[in-house]
C-alpha atoms as a PDB file:
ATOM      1  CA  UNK A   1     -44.578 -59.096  26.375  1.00  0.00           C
ATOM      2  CA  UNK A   2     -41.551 -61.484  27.166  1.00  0.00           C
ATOM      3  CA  UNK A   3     -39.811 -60.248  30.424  1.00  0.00           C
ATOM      4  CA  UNK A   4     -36.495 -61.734  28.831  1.00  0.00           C
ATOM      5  CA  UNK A   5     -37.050 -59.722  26.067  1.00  0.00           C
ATOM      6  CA  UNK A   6     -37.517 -56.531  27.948  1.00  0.00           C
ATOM      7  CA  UNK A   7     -34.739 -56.892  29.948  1.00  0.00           C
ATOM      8  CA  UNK A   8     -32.258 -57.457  26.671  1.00  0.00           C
ATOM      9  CA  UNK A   9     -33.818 -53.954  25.564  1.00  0.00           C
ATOM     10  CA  UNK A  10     -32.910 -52.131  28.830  1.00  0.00           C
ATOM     11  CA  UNK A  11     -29.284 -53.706  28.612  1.00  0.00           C
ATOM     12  CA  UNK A  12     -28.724 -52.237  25.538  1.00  0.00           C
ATOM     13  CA  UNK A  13     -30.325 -48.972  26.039  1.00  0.00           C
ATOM     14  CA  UNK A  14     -27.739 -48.883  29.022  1.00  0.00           C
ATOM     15  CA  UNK A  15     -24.736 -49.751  27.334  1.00  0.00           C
ATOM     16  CA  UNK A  16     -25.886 -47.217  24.276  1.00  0.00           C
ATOM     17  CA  UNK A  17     -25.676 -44.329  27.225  1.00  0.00           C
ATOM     18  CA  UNK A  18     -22.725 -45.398  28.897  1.00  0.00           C
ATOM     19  CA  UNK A  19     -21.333 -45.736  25.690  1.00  0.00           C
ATOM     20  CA  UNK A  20     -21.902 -42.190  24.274  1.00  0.00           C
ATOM     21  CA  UNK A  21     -20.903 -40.957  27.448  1.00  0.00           C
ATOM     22  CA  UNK A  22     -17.694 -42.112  28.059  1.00  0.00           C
ATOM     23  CA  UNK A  23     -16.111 -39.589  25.802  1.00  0.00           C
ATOM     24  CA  UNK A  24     -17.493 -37.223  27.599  1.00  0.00           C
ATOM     25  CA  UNK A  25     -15.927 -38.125  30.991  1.00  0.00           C
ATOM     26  CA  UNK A  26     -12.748 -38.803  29.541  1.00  0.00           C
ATOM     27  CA  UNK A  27     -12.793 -35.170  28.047  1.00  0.00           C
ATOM     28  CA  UNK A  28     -14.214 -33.605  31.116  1.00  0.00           C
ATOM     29  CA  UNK A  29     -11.692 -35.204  33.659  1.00  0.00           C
ATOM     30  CA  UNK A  30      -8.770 -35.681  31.329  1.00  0.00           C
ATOM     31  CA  UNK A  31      -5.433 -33.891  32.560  1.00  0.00           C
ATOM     32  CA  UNK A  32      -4.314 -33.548  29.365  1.00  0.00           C
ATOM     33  CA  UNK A  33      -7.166 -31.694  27.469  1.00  0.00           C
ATOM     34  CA  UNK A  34      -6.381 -28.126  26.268  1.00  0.00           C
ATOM     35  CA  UNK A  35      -8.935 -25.673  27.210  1.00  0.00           C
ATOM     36  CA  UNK A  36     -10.026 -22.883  24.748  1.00  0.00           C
ATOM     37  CA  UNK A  37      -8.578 -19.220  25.436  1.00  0.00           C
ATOM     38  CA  UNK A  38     -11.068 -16.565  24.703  1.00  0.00           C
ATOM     39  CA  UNK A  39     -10.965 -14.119  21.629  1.00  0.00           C
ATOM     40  CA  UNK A  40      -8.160 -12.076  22.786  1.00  0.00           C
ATOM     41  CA  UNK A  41      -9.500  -8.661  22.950  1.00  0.00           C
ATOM     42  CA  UNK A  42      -8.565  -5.710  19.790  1.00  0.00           C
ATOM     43  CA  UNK A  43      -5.172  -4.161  20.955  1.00  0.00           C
ATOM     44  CA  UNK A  44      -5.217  -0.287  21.534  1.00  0.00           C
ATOM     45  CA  UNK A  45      -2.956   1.372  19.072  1.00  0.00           C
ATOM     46  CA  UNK A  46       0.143   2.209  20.628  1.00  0.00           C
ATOM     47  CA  UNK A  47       0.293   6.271  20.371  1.00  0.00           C
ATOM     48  CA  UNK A  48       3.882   7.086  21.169  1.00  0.00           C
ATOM     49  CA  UNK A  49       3.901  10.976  23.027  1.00  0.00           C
ATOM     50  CA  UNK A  50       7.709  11.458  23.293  1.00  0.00           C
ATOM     51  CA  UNK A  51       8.926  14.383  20.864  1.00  0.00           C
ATOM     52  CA  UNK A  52      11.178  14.068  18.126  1.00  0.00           C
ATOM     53  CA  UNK A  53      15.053  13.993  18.596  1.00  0.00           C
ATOM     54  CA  UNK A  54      16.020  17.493  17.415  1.00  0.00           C
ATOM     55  CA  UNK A  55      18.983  16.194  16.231  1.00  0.00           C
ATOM     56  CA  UNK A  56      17.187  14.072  13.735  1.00  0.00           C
ATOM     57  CA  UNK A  57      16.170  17.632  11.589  1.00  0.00           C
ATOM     58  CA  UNK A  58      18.150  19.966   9.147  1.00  0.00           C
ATOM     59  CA  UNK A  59      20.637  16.805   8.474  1.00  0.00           C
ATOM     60  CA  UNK A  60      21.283  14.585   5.746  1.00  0.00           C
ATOM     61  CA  UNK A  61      20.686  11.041   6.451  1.00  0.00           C
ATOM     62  CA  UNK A  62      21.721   7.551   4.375  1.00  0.00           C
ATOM     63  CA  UNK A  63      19.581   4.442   4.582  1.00  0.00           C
ATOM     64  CA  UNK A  64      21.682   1.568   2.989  1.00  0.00           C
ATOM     65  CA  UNK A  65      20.354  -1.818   2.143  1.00  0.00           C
ATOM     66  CA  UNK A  66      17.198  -1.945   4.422  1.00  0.00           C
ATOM     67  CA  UNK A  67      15.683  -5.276   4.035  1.00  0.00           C
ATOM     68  CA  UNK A  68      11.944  -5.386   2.693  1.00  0.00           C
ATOM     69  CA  UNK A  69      10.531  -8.919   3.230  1.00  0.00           C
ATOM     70  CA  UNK A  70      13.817 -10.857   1.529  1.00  0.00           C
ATOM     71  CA  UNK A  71      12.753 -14.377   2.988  1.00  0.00           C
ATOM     72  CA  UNK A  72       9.604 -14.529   0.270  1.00  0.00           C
ATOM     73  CA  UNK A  73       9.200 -17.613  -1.179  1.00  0.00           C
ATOM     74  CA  UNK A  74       6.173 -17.459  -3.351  1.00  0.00           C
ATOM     75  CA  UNK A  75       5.061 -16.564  -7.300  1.00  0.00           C
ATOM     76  CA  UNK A  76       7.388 -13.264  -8.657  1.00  0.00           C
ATOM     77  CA  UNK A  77       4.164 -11.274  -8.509  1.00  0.00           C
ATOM     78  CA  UNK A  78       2.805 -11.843  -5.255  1.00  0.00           C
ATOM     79  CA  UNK A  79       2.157  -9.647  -2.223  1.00  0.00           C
ATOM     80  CA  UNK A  80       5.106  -9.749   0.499  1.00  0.00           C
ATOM     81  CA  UNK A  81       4.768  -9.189   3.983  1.00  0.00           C
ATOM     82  CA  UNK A  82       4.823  -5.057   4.900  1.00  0.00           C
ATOM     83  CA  UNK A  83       8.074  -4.156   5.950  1.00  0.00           C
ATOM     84  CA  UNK A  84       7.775  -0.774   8.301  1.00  0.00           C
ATOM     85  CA  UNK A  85      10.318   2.172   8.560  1.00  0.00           C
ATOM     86  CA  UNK A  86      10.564   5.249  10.638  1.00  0.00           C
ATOM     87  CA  UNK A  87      12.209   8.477   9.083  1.00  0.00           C
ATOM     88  CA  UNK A  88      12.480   9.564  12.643  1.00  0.00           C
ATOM     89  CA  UNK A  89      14.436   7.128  14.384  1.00  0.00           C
ATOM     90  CA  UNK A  90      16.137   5.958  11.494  1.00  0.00           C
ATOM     91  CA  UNK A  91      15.225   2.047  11.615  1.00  0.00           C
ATOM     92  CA  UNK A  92      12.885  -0.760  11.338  1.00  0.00           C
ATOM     93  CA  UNK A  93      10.214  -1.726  13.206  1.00  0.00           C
ATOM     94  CA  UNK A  94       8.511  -5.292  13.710  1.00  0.00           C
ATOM     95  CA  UNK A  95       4.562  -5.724  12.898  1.00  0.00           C
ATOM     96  CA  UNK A  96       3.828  -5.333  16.580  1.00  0.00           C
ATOM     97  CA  UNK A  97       3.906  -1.190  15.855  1.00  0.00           C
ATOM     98  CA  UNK A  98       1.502  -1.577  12.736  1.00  0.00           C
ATOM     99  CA  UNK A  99      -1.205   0.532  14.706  1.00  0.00           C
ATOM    100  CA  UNK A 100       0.916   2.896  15.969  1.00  0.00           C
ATOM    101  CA  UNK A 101       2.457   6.450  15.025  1.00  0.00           C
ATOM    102  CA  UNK A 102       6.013   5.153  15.381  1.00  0.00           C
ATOM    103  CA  UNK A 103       6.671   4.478  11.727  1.00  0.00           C
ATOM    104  CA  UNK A 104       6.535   6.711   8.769  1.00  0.00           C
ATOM    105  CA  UNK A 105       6.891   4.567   5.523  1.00  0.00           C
ATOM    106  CA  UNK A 106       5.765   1.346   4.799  1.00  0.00           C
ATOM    107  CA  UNK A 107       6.918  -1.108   1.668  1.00  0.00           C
ATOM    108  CA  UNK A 108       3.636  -3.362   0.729  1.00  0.00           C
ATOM    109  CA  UNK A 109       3.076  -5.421  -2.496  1.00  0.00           C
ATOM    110  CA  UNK A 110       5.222  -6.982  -5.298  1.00  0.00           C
ATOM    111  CA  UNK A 111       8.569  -6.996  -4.397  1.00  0.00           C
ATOM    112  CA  UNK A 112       7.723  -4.441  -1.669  1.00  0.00           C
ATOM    113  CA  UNK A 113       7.583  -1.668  -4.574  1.00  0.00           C
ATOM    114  CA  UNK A 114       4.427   0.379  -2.708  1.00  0.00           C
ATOM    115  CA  UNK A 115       5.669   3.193  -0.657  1.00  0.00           C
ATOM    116  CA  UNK A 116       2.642   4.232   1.617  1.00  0.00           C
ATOM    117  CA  UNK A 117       2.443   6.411   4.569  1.00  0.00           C
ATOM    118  CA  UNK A 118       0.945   5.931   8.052  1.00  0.00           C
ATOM    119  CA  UNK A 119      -2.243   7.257   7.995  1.00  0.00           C
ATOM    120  CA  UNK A 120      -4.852   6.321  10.608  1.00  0.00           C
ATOM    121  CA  UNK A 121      -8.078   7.648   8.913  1.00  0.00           C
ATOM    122  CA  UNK A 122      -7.430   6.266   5.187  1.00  0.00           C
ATOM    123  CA  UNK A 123      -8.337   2.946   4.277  1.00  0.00           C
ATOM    124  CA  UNK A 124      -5.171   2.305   2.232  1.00  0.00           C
ATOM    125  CA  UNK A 125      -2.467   2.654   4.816  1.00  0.00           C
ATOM    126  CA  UNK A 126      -1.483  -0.088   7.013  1.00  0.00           C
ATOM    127  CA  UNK A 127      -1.344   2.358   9.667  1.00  0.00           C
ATOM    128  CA  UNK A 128      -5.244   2.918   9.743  1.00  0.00           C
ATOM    129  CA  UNK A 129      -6.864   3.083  13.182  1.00  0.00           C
ATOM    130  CA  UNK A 130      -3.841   4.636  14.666  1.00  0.00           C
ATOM    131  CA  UNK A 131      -2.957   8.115  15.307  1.00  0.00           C
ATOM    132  CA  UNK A 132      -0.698   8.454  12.356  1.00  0.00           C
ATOM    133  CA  UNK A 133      -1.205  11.346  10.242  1.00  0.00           C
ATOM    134  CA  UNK A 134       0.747  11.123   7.310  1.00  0.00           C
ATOM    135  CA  UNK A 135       1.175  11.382   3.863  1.00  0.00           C
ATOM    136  CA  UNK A 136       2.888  10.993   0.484  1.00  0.00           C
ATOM    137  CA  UNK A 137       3.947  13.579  -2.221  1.00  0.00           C
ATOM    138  CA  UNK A 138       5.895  12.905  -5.116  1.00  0.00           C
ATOM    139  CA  UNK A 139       7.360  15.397  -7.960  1.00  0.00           C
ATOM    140  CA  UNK A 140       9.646  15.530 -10.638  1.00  0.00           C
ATOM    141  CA  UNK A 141      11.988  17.781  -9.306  1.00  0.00           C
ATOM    142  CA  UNK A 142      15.682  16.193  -8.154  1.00  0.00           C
ATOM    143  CA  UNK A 143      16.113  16.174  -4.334  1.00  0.00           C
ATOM    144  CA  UNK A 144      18.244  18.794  -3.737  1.00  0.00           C
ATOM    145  CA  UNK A 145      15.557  20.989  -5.745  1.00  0.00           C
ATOM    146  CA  UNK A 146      13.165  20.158  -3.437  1.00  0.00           C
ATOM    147  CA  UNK A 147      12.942  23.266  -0.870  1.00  0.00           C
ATOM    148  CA  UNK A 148       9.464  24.047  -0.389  1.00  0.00           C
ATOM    149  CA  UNK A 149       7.013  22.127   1.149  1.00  0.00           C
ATOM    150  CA  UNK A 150       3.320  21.519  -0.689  1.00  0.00           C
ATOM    151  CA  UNK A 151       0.039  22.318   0.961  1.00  0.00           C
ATOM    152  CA  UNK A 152      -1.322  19.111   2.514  1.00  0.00           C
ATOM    153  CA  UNK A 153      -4.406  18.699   0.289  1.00  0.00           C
ATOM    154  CA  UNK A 154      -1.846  17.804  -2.417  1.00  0.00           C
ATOM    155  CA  UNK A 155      -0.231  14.853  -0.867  1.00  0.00           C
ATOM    156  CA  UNK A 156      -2.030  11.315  -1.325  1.00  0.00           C
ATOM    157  CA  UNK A 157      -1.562   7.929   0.533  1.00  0.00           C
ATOM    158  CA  UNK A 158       1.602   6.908  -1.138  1.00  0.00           C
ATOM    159  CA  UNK A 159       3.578   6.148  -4.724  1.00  0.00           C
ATOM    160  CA  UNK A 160       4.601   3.041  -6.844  1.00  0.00           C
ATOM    161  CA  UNK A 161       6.001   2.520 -10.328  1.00  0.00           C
ATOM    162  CA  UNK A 162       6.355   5.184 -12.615  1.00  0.00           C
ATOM    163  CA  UNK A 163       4.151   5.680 -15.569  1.00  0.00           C
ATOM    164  CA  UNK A 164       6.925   5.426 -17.674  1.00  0.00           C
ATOM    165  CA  UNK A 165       7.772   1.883 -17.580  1.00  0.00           C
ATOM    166  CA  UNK A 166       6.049  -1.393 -17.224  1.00  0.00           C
ATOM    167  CA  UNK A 167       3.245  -1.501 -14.213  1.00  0.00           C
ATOM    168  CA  UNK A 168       3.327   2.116 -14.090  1.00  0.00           C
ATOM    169  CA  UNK A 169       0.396   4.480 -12.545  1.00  0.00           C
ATOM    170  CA  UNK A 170       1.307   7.886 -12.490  1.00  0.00           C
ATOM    171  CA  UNK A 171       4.128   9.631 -11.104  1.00  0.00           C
ATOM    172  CA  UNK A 172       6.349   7.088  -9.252  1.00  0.00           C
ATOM    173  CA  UNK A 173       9.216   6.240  -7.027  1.00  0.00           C
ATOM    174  CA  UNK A 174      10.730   3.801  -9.410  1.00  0.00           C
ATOM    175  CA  UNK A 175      10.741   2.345 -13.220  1.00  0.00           C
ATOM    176  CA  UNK A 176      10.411  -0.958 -13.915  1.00  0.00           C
ATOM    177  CA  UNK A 177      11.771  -2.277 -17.298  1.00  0.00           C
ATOM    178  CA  UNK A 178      10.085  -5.850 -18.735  1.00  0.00           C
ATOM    179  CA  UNK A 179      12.218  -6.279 -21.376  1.00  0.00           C
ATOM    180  CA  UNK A 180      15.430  -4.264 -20.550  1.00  0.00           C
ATOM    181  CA  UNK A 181      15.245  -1.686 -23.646  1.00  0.00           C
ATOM    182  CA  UNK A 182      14.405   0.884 -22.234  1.00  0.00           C
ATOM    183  CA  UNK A 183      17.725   1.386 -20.093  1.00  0.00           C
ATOM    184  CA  UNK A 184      19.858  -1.345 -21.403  1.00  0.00           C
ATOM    185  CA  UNK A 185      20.118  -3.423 -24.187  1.00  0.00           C
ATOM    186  CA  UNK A 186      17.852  -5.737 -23.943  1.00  0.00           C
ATOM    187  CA  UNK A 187      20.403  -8.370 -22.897  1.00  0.00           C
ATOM    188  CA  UNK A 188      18.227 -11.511 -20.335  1.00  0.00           C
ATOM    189  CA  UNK A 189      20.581 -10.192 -17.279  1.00  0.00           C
ATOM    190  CA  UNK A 190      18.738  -6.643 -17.550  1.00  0.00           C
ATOM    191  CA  UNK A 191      15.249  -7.455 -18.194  1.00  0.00           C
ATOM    192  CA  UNK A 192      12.811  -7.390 -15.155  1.00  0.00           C
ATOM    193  CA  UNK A 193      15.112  -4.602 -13.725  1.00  0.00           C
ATOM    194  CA  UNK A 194      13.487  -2.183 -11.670  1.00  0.00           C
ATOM    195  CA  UNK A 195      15.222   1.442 -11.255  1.00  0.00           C
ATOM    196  CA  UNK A 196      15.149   3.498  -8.311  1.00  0.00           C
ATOM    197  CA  UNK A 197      14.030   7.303  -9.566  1.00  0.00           C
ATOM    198  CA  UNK A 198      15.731   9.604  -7.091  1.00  0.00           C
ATOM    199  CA  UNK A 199      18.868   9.996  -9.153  1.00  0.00           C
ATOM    200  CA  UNK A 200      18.228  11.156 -12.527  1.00  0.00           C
ATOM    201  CA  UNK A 201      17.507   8.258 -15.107  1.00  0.00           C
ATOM    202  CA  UNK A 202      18.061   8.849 -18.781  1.00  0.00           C
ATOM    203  CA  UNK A 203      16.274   6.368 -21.104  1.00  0.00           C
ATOM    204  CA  UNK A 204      17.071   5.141 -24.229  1.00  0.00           C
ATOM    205  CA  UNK A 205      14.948   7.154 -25.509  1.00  0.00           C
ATOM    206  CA  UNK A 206      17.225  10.314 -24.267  1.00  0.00           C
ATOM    207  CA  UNK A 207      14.502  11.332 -21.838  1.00  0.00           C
ATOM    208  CA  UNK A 208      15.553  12.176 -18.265  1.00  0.00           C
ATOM    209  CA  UNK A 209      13.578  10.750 -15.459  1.00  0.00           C
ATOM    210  CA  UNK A 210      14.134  11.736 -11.852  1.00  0.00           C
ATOM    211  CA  UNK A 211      11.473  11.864  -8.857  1.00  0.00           C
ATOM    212  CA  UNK A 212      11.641  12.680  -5.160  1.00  0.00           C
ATOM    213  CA  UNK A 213       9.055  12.027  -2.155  1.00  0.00           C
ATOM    214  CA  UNK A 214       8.273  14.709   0.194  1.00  0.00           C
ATOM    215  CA  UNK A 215       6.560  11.980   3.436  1.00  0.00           C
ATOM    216  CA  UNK A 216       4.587  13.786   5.772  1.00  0.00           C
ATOM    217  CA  UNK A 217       5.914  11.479   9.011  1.00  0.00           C
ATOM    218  CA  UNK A 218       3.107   9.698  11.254  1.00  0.00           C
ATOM    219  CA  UNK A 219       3.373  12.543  13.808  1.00  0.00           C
ATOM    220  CA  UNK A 220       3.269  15.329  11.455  1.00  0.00           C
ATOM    221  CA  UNK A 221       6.963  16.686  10.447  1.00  0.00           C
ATOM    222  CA  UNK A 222       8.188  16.199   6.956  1.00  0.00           C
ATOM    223  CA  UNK A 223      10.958  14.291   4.785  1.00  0.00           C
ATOM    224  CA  UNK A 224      11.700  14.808   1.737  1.00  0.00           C
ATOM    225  CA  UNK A 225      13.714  11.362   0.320  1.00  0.00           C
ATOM    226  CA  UNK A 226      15.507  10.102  -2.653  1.00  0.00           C
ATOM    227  CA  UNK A 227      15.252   6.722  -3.216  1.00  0.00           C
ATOM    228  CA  UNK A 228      18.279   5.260  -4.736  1.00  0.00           C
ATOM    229  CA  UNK A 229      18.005   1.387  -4.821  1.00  0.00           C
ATOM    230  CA  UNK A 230      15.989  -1.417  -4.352  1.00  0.00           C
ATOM    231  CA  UNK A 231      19.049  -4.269  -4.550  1.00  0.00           C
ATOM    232  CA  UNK A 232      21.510  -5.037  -2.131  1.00  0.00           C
ATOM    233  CA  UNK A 233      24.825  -3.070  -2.406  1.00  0.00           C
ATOM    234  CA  UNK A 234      23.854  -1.862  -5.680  1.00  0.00           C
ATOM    235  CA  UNK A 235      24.004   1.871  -5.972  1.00  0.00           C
ATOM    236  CA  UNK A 236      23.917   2.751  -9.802  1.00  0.00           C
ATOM    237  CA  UNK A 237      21.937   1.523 -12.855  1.00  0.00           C
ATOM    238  CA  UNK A 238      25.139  -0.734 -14.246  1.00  0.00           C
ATOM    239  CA  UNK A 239      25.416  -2.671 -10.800  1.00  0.00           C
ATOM    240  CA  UNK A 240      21.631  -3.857 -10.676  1.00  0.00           C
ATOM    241  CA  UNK A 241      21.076  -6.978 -12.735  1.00  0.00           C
ATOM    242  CA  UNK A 242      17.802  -9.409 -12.530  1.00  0.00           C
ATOM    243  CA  UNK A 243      19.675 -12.064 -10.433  1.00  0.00           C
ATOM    244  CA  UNK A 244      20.869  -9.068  -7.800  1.00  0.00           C
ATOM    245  CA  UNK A 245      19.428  -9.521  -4.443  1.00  0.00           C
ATOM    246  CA  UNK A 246      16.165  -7.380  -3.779  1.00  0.00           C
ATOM    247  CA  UNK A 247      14.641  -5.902  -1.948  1.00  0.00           C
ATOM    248  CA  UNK A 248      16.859  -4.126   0.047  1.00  0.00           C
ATOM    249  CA  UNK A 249      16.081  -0.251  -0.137  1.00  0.00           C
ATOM    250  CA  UNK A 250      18.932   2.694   0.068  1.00  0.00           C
ATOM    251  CA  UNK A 251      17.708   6.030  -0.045  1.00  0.00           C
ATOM    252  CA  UNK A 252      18.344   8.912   1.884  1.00  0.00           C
ATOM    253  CA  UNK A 253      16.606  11.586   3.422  1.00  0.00           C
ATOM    254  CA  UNK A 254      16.374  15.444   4.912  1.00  0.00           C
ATOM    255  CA  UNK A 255      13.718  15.880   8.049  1.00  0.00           C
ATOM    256  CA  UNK A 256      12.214  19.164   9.222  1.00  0.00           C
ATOM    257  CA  UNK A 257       9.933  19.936  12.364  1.00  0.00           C
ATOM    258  CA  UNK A 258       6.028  19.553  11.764  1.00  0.00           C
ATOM    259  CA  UNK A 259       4.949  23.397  11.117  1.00  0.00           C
ATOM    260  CA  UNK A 260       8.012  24.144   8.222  1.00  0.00           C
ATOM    261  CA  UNK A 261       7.487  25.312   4.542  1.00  0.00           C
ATOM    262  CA  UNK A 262      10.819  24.542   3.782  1.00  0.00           C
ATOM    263  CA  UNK A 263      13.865  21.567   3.624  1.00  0.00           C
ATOM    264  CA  UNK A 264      16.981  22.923   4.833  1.00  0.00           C
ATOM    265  CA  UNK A 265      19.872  21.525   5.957  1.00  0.00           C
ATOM    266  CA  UNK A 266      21.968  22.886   8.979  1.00  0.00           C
END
């Protein structure tokens, strides 16, 4: 065989390995390359100890115009982001507490309009894997009816739209009417109108709807709550219009100690 020859094949075998290693010293000396973090490990749920502020119990407290996930930008009937609330402190909390017991009502779905508790053994809650232990009744009796407190194999994970209107499953928090005839008149600026349930609601129809949650908190005590709005500053039926600002939830609430059979207020 030609020596020149062989020698033009060994040049070229070279400058094939240089070539498809050069990359690879330019990655593995390069100042600038980012290295790869490892998985970050599963979080422990944060399990918060401290005992409820007595003063929180046996008093009647407002919630006005919390803010479910208002900066939603997608289709009408998506899924927003779950917006967490604690009956026990009386505020917000950020997504880092998800997995923990510090919150006691969560607002998940379309338009926020699923009210589920933080429950750490039930699939359904965004709580689960935490120490939560909580739970959601809901009856037709008005709020300040509400006095005793139901054995715990009644309650369920949580509650959404009523039965009666458009969407509806069951007993729920709130009515939401499509076409605006079953409230109002049918006129475009009431259609799509959902209506909080915690103040009686009479229908067209003449029926009377009211409904009232008794929430079994994340550490165990117990709420009972009327849910008044889901728009922003608007308190009553004739101020809540399709174009008003949502969701933004009032409602207020009564708190007793884990251990009562009653609501009372003191």
């Amino acid at each position: 065989m030609n020596t020149q020859y062989i020698y033009k094949q060994l040049n070229r075998l070279w400058i094939l390995v240089a070539f498809i290693s050069l990359p690879v010293l330019f990655i593995g000396c390069g100042k600038d390359n980012p290295t790869l973090e490892p998985e970050p490990e599963e979080e422990e749920p944060i399990e918060d100890t401290t005992p409820t502020d007595e003063s929180m119990f046996y008093k009647l407290h407002r919630v006005e115009s919390f803010a479910g996930d208002t900066e939603y930008d997608g289709p009408v009937d998506g899924n927003r982001a779950t917006i967490y609330f604690s009956l026990e402190s009386k505020k917000g909390l950020p997504d880092l507490y998800q997995k923990s017991n510090l919150w006691d009502m969560s607002f998940i779905g379309i338009a926020n309009s699923g009210i589920v508790a933080n429950n750490g053994k039930n699939l359904k809650s965004p709580g689960y894997g935490s120490s939560g232990v909580g739970m959601i009744y809901i009856t037709d009796k008005p709020f300040d009816e509400v006095i005793d407190i139901p054995a715990d194999n009644l309650f369920k994970i949580g509650a959404g739209l009523d039965e009666n209107g458009t969407f509806g499953d069951g007993l729920g928090w709130a009515l939401y009417d499509w076409g605006g005839e079953q409230v109002a008149d049918g006129n475009y600026e009431k259609q799509h109108v959902a209506y909080a349930l915690g103040n009686p609601l009479t229908l067209n129809s003449g029926r009377t709807l009211v409904r009232t949650l008794i929430v079994k908190t994340a550490k165990g005590n117990y709420g009972k709550v009327k849910m008044i709005s889901l728009y922003k500053d608007a308190f009553t039926p004739d101020k809540m219009f399709r174009k008003t600002q949502y969701p933004y939830f009032t409602f207020e609430y009564v708190l007793v100690p884990a251990g009562s059979t009653k609501f009372e207020i003191k």
